[in-house]
C-alpha atoms as a PDB file:
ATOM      1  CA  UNK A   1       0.000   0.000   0.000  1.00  0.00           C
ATOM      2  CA  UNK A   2       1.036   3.279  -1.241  1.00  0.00           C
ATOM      3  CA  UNK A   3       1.204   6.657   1.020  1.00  0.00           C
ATOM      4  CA  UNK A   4      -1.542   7.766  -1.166  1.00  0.00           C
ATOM      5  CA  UNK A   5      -3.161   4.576  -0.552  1.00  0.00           C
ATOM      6  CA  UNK A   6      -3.128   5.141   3.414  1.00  0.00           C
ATOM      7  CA  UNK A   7      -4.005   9.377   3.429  1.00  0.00           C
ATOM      8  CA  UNK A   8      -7.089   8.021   1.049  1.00  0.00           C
ATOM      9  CA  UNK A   9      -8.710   5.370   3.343  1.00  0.00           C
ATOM     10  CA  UNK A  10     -10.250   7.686   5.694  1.00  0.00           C
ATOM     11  CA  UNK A  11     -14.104   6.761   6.147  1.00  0.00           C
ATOM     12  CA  UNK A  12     -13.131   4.473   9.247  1.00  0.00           C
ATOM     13  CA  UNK A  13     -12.080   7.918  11.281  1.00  0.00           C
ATOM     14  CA  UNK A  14     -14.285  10.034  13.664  1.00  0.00           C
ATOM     15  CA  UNK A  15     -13.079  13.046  12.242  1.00  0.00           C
ATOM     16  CA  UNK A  16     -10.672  14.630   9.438  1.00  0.00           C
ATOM     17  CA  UNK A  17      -7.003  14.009   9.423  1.00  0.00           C
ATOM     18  CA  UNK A  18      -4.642  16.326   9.368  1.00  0.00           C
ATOM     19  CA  UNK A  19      -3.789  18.825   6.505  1.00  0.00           C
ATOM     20  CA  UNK A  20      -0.114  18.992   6.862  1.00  0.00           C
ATOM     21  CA  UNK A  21       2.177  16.570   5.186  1.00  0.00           C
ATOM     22  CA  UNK A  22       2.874  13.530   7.283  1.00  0.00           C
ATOM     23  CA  UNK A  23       6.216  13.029   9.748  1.00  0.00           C
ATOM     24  CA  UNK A  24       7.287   9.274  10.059  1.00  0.00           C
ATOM     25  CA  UNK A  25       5.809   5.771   8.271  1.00  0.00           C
ATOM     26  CA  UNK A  26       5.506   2.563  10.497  1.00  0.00           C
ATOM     27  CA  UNK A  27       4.674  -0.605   9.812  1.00  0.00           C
ATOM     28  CA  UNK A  28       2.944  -2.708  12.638  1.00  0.00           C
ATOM     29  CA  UNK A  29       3.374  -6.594  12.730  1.00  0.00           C
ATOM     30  CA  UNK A  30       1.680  -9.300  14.528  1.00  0.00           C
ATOM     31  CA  UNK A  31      -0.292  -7.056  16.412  1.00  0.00           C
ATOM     32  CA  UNK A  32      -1.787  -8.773  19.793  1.00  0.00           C
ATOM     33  CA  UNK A  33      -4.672  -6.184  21.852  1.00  0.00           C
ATOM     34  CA  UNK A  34      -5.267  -7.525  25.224  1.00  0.00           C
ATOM     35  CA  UNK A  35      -8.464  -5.303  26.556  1.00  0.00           C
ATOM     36  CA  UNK A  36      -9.411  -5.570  30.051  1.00  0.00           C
ATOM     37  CA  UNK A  37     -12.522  -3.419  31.516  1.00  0.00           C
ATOM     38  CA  UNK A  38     -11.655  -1.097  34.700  1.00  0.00           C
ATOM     39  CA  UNK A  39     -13.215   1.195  36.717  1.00  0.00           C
ATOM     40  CA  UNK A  40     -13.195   5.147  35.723  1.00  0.00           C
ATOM     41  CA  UNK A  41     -12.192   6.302  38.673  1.00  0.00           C
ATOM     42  CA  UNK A  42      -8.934   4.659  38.473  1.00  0.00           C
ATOM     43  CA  UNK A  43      -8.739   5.407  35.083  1.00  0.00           C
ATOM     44  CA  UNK A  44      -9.694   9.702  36.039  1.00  0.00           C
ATOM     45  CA  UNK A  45      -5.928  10.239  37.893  1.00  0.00           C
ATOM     46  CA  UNK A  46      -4.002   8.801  35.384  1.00  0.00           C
ATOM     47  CA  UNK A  47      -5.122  10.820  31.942  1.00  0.00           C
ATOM     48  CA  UNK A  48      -3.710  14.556  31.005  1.00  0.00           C
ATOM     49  CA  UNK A  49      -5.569  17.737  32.690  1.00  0.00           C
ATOM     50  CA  UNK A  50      -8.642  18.727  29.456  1.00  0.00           C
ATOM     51  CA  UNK A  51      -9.272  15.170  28.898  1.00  0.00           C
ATOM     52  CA  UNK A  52     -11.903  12.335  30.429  1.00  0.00           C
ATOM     53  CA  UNK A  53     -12.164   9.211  30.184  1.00  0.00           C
ATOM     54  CA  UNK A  54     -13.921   7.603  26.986  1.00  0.00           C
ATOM     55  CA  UNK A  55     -16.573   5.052  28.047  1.00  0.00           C
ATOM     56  CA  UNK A  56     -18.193   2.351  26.092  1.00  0.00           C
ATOM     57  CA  UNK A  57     -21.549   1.811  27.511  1.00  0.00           C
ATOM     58  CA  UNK A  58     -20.757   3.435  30.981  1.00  0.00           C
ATOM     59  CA  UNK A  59     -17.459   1.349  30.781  1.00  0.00           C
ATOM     60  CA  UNK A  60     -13.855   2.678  30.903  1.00  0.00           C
ATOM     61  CA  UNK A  61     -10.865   0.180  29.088  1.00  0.00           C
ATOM     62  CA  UNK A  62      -7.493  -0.321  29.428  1.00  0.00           C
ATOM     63  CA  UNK A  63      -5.228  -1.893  26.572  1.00  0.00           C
ATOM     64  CA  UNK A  64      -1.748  -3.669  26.309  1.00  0.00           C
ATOM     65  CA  UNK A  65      -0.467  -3.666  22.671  1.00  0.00           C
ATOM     66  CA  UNK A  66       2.230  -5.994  21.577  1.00  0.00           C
ATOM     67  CA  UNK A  67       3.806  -5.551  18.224  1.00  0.00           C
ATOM     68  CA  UNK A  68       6.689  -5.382  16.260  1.00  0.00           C
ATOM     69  CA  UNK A  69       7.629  -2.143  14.709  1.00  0.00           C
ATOM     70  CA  UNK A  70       9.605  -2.285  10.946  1.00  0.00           C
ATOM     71  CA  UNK A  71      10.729  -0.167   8.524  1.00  0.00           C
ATOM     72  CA  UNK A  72       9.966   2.923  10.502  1.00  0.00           C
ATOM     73  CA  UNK A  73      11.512   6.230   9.167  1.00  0.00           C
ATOM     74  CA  UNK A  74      11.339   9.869   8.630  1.00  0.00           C
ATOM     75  CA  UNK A  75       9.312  11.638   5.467  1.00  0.00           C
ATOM     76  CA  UNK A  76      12.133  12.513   4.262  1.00  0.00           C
ATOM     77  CA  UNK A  77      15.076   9.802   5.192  1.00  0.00           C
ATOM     78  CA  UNK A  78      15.379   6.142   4.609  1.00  0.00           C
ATOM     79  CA  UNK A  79      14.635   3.052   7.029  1.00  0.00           C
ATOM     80  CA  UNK A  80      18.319   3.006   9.100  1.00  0.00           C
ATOM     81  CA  UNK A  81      18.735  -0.745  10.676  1.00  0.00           C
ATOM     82  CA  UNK A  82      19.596   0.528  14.518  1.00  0.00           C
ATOM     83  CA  UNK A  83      16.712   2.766  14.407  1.00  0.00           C
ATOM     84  CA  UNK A  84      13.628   0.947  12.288  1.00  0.00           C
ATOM     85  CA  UNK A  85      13.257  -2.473  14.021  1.00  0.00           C
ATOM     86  CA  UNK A  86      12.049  -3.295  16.858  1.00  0.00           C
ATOM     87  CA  UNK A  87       9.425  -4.663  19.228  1.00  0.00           C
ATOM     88  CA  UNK A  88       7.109  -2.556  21.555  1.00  0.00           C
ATOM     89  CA  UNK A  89       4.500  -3.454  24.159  1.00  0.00           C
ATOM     90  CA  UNK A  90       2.121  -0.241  25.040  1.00  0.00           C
ATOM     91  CA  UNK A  91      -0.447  -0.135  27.655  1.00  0.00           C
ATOM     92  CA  UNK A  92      -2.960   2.622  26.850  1.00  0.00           C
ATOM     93  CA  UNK A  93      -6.646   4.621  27.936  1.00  0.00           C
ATOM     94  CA  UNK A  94      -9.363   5.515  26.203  1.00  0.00           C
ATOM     95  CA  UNK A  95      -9.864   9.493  26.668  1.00  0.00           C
ATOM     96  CA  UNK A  96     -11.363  12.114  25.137  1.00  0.00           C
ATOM     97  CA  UNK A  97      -9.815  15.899  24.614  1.00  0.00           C
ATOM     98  CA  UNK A  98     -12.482  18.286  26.167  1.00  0.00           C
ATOM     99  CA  UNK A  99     -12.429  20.993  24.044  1.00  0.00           C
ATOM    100  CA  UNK A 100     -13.426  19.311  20.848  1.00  0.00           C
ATOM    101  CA  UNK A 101     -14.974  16.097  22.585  1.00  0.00           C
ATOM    102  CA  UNK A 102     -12.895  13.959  19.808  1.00  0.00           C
ATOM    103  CA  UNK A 103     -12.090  10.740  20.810  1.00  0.00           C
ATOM    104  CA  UNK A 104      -8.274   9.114  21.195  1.00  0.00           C
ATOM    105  CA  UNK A 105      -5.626   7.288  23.844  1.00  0.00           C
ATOM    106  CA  UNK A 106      -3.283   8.557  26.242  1.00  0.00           C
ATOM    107  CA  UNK A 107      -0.439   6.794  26.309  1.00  0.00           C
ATOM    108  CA  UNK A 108       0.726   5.135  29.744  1.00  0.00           C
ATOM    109  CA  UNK A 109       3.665   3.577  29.239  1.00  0.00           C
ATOM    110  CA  UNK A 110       5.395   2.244  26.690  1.00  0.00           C
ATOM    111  CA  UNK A 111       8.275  -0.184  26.338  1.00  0.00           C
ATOM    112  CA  UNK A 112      10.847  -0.482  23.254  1.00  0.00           C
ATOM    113  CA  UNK A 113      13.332  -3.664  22.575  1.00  0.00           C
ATOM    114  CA  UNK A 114      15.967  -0.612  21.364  1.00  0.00           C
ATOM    115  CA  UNK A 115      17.272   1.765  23.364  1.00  0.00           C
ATOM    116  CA  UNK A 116      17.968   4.389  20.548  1.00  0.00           C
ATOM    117  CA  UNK A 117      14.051   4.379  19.532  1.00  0.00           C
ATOM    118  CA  UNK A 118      13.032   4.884  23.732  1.00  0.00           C
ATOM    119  CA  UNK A 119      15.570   7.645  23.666  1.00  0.00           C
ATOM    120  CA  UNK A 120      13.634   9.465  20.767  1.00  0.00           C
ATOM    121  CA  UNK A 121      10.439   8.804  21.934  1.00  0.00           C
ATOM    122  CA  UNK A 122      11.246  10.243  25.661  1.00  0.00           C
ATOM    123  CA  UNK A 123      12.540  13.391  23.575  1.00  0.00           C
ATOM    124  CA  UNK A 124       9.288  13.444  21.846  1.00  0.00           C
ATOM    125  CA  UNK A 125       7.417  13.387  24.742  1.00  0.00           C
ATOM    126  CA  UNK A 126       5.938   9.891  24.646  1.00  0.00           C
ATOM    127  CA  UNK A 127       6.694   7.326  27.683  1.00  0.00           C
ATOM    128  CA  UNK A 128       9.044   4.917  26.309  1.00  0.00           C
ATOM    129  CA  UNK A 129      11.683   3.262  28.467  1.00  0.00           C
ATOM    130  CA  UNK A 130      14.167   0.229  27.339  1.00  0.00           C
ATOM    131  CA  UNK A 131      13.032  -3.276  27.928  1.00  0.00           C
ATOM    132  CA  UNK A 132      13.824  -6.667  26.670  1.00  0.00           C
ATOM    133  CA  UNK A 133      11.248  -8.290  24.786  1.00  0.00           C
ATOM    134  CA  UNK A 134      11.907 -11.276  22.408  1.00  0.00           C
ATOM    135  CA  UNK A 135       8.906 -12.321  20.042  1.00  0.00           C
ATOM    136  CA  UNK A 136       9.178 -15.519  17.544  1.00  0.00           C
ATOM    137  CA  UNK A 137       7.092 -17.649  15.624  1.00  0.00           C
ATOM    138  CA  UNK A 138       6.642 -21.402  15.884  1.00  0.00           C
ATOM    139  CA  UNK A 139       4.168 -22.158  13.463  1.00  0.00           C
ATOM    140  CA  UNK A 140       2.000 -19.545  11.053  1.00  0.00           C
ATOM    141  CA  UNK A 141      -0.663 -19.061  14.213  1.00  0.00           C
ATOM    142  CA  UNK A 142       1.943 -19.480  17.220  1.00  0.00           C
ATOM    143  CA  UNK A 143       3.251 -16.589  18.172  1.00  0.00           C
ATOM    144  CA  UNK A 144       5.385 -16.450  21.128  1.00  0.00           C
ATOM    145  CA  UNK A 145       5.831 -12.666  23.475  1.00  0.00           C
ATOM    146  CA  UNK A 146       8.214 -12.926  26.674  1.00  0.00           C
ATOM    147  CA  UNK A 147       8.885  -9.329  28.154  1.00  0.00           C
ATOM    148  CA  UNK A 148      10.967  -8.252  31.285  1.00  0.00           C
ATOM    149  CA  UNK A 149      10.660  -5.056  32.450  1.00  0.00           C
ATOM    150  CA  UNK A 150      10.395  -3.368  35.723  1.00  0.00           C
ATOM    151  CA  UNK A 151       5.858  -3.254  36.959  1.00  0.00           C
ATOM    152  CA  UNK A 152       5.498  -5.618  33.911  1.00  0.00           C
ATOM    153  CA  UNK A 153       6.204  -9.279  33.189  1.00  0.00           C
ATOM    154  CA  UNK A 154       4.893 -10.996  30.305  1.00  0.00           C
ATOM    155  CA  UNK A 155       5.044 -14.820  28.911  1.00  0.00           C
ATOM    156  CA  UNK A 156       2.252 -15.640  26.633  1.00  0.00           C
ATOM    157  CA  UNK A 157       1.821 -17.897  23.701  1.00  0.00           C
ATOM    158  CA  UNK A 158      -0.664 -17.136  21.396  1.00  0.00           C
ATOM    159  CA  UNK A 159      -2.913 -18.656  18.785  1.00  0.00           C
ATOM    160  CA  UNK A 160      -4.410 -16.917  15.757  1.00  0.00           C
ATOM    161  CA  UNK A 161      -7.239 -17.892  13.257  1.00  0.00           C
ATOM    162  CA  UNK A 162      -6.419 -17.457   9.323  1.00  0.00           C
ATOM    163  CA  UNK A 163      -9.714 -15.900   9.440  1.00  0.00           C
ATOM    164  CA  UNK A 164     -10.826 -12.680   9.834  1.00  0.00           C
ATOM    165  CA  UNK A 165     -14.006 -12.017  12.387  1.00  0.00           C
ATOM    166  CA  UNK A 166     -17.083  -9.519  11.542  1.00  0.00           C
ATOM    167  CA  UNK A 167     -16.193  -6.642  14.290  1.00  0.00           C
ATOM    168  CA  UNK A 168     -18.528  -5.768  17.214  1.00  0.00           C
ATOM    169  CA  UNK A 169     -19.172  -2.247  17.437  1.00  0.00           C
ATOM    170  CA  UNK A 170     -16.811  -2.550  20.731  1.00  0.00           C
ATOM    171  CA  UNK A 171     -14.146  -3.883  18.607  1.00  0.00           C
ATOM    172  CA  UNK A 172     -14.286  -1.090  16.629  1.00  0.00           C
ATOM    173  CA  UNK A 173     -14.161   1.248  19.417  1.00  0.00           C
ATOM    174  CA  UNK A 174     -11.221  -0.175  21.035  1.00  0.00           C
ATOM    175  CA  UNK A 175      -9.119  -0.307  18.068  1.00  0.00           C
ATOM    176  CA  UNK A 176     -10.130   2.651  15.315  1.00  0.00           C
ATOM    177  CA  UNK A 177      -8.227   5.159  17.160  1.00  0.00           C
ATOM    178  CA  UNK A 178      -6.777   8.458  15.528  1.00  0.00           C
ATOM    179  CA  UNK A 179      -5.344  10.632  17.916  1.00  0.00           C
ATOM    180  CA  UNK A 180      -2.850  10.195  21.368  1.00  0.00           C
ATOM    181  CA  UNK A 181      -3.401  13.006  23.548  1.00  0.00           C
ATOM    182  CA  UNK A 182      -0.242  13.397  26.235  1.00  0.00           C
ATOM    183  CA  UNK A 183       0.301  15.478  28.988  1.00  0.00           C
ATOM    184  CA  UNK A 184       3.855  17.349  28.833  1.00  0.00           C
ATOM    185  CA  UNK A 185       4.843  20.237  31.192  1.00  0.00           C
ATOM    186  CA  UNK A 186       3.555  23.227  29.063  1.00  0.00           C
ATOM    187  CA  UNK A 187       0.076  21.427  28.517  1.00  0.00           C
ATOM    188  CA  UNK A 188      -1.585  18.695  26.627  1.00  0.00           C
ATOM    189  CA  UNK A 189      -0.110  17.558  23.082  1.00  0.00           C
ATOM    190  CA  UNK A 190      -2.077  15.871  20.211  1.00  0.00           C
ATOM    191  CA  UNK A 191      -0.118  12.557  18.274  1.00  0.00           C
ATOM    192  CA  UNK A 192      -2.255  12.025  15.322  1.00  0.00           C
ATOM    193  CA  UNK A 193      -2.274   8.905  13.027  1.00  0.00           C
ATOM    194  CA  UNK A 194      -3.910   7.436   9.738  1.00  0.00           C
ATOM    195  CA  UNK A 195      -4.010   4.114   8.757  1.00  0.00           C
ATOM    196  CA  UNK A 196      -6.323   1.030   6.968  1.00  0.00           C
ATOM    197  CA  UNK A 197      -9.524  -0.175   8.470  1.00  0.00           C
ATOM    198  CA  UNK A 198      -8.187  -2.976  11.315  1.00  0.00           C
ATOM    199  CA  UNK A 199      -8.705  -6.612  10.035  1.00  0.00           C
ATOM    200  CA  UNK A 200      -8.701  -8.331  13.236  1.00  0.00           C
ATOM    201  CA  UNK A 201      -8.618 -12.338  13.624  1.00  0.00           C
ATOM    202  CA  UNK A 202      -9.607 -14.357  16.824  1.00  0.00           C
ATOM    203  CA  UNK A 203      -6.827 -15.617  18.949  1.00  0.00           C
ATOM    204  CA  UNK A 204      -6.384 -17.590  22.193  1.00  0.00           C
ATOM    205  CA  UNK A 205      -3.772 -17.298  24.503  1.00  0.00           C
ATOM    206  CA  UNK A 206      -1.768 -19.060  27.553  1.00  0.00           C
ATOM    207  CA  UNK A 207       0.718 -18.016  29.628  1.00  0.00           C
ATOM    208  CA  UNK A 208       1.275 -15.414  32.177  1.00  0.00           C
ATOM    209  CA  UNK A 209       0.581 -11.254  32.402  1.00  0.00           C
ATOM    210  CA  UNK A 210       1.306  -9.135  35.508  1.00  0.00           C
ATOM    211  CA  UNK A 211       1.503  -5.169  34.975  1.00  0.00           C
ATOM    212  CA  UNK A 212       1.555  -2.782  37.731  1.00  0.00           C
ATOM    213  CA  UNK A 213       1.697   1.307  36.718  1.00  0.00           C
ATOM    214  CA  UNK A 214       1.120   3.819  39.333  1.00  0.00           C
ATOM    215  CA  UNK A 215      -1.188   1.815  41.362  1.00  0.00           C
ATOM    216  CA  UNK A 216      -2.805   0.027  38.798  1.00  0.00           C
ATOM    217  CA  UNK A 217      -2.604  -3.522  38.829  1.00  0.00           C
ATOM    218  CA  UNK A 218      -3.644  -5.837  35.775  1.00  0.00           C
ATOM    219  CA  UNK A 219      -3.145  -9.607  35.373  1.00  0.00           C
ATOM    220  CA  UNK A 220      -3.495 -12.196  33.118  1.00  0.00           C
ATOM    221  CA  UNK A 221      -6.997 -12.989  34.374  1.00  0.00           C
ATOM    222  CA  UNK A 222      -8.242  -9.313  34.171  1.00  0.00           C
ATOM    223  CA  UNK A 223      -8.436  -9.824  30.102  1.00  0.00           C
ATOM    224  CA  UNK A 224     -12.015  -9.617  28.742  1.00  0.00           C
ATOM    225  CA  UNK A 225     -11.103  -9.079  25.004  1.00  0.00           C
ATOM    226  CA  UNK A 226      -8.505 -10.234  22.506  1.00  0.00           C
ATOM    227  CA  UNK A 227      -7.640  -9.636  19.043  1.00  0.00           C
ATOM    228  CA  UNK A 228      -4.837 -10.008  16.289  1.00  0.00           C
ATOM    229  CA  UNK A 229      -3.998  -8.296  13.517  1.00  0.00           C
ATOM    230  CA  UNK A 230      -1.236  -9.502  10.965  1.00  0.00           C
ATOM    231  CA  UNK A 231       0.192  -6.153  10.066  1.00  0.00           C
ATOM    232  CA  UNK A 232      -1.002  -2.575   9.423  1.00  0.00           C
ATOM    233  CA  UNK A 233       1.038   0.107   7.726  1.00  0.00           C
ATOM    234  CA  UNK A 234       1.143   3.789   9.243  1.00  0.00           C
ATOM    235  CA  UNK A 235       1.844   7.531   9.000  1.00  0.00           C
ATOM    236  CA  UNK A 236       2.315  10.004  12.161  1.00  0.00           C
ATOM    237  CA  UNK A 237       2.173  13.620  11.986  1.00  0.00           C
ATOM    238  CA  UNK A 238       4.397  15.907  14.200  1.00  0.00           C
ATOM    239  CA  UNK A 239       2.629  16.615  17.354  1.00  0.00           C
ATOM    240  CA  UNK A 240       0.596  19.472  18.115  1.00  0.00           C
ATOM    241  CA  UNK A 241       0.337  21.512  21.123  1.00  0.00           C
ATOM    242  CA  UNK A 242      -3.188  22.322  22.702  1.00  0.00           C
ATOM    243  CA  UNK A 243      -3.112  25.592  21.760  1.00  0.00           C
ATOM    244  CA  UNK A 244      -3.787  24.981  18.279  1.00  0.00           C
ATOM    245  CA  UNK A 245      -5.909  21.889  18.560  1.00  0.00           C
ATOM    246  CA  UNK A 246      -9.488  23.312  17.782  1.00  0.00           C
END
């Protein structure tokens, strides 16, 4: 898929992407959502001052996304090896910026195999740290995620369907997201993305999942939702300060 390709699929978003050219590509592989269902007050102390929580049904979320990031790169520069490669695991909110009432995430951590790419995304504001985390494959629909890093521990192997599944209208919700809004010490700054529709696939999963963050504690057990997605290709714009989000 082309850049023009990605700018022109936009009928999944909630609102209009941005006019200004693009900043970075990504491409997103052997994406795993984990989605587990938590209270909103515990949700309330953790998102940036001019947002609240995003509720499905009354119902505030919490995700961990595992994935492997390649070929990333700048507009205007090639893919460079020590930079474009890697594997992430995320854990994310559902929020929405109260001036405009336009629904994204807030990042809440966020956890790089590299140590140059956690670097850059610190300096861009986003909470990255360094952490190991292997990933391999032992069939086409095993997938195996081990991560070791300090408030999170992960061991799971997973199973995907060579199918696609008809989304719920919470699937949707949970994954057709646009826009990270992150708190910074001059105020709250906007992250926005465009990609494809999701194509999600079933998957079951065994192992182990402990994550602790400020208080929060999540476990394997906590998970109410799953999904997989095989890869999805994606630009980012330079972030945008809330003085100029409208």
């Amino acid at each position: 898929m082309t850049h023009k390709q990605i700018l022109g699929a936009p009928n999944h978003r909630q609102f209009p992407k941005p006019h200004t050219p693009w900043l970075m590509y990504q491409e997103w592989y052997g994406v795993v959502f984990l989605h587990i269902p938590v209270y909103t007050d515990i949700v309330i102390p953790l998102i940036p001052k001019g947002t609240v929580p995003d509720l499905y049904n009354g119902q505030a979320w919490i995700s961990v996304l595992a994935f492997t990031v390649r070929n990333a790169h700048p507009r205007i520069a090639p893919p460079l090896p020590y930079l474009s490669n890697f594997h992430e695991i995320n854990l994310r909110t559902y929020v929405r910026f109260a001036r405009n009432d336009r629904p994204g995430i807030t990042f809440l951590d966020i956890n790089a195999s590299k140590s140059l790419p956690s670097f850059l995304g610190r300096a861009y504001g986003l909470p990255y740290r360094h952490a190991d985390i292997y990933r391999y494959e032992r069939s086409a629909q095993l997938k195996i995620i081990s991560q070791k890093a300090e408030g999170c521990s992960m061991n799971l192997d997973i199973t995907t369907s060579a199918i696609t599944h008809t989304k719920s209208p919470l699937d949707v919700w949970l994954t057709e997201r646009f826009i990270a809004y992150q708190q910074l010490r001059d105020g709250i700054y906007s992250y926005p993305i465009q990609h494809k529709e999701w194509q999600l696939k079933p998957m079951t999963m065994d192992g182990s999942l402990q994550y602790n963050f400020k208080g929060l504690e999540l476990s394997y057990k906590d998970v109410q939702l799953a999904h997989y997605a095989d890869n999805m290709q994606v630009l980012l714009w330079n972030r945008m300060h809330n003085h100029y989000l409208k």
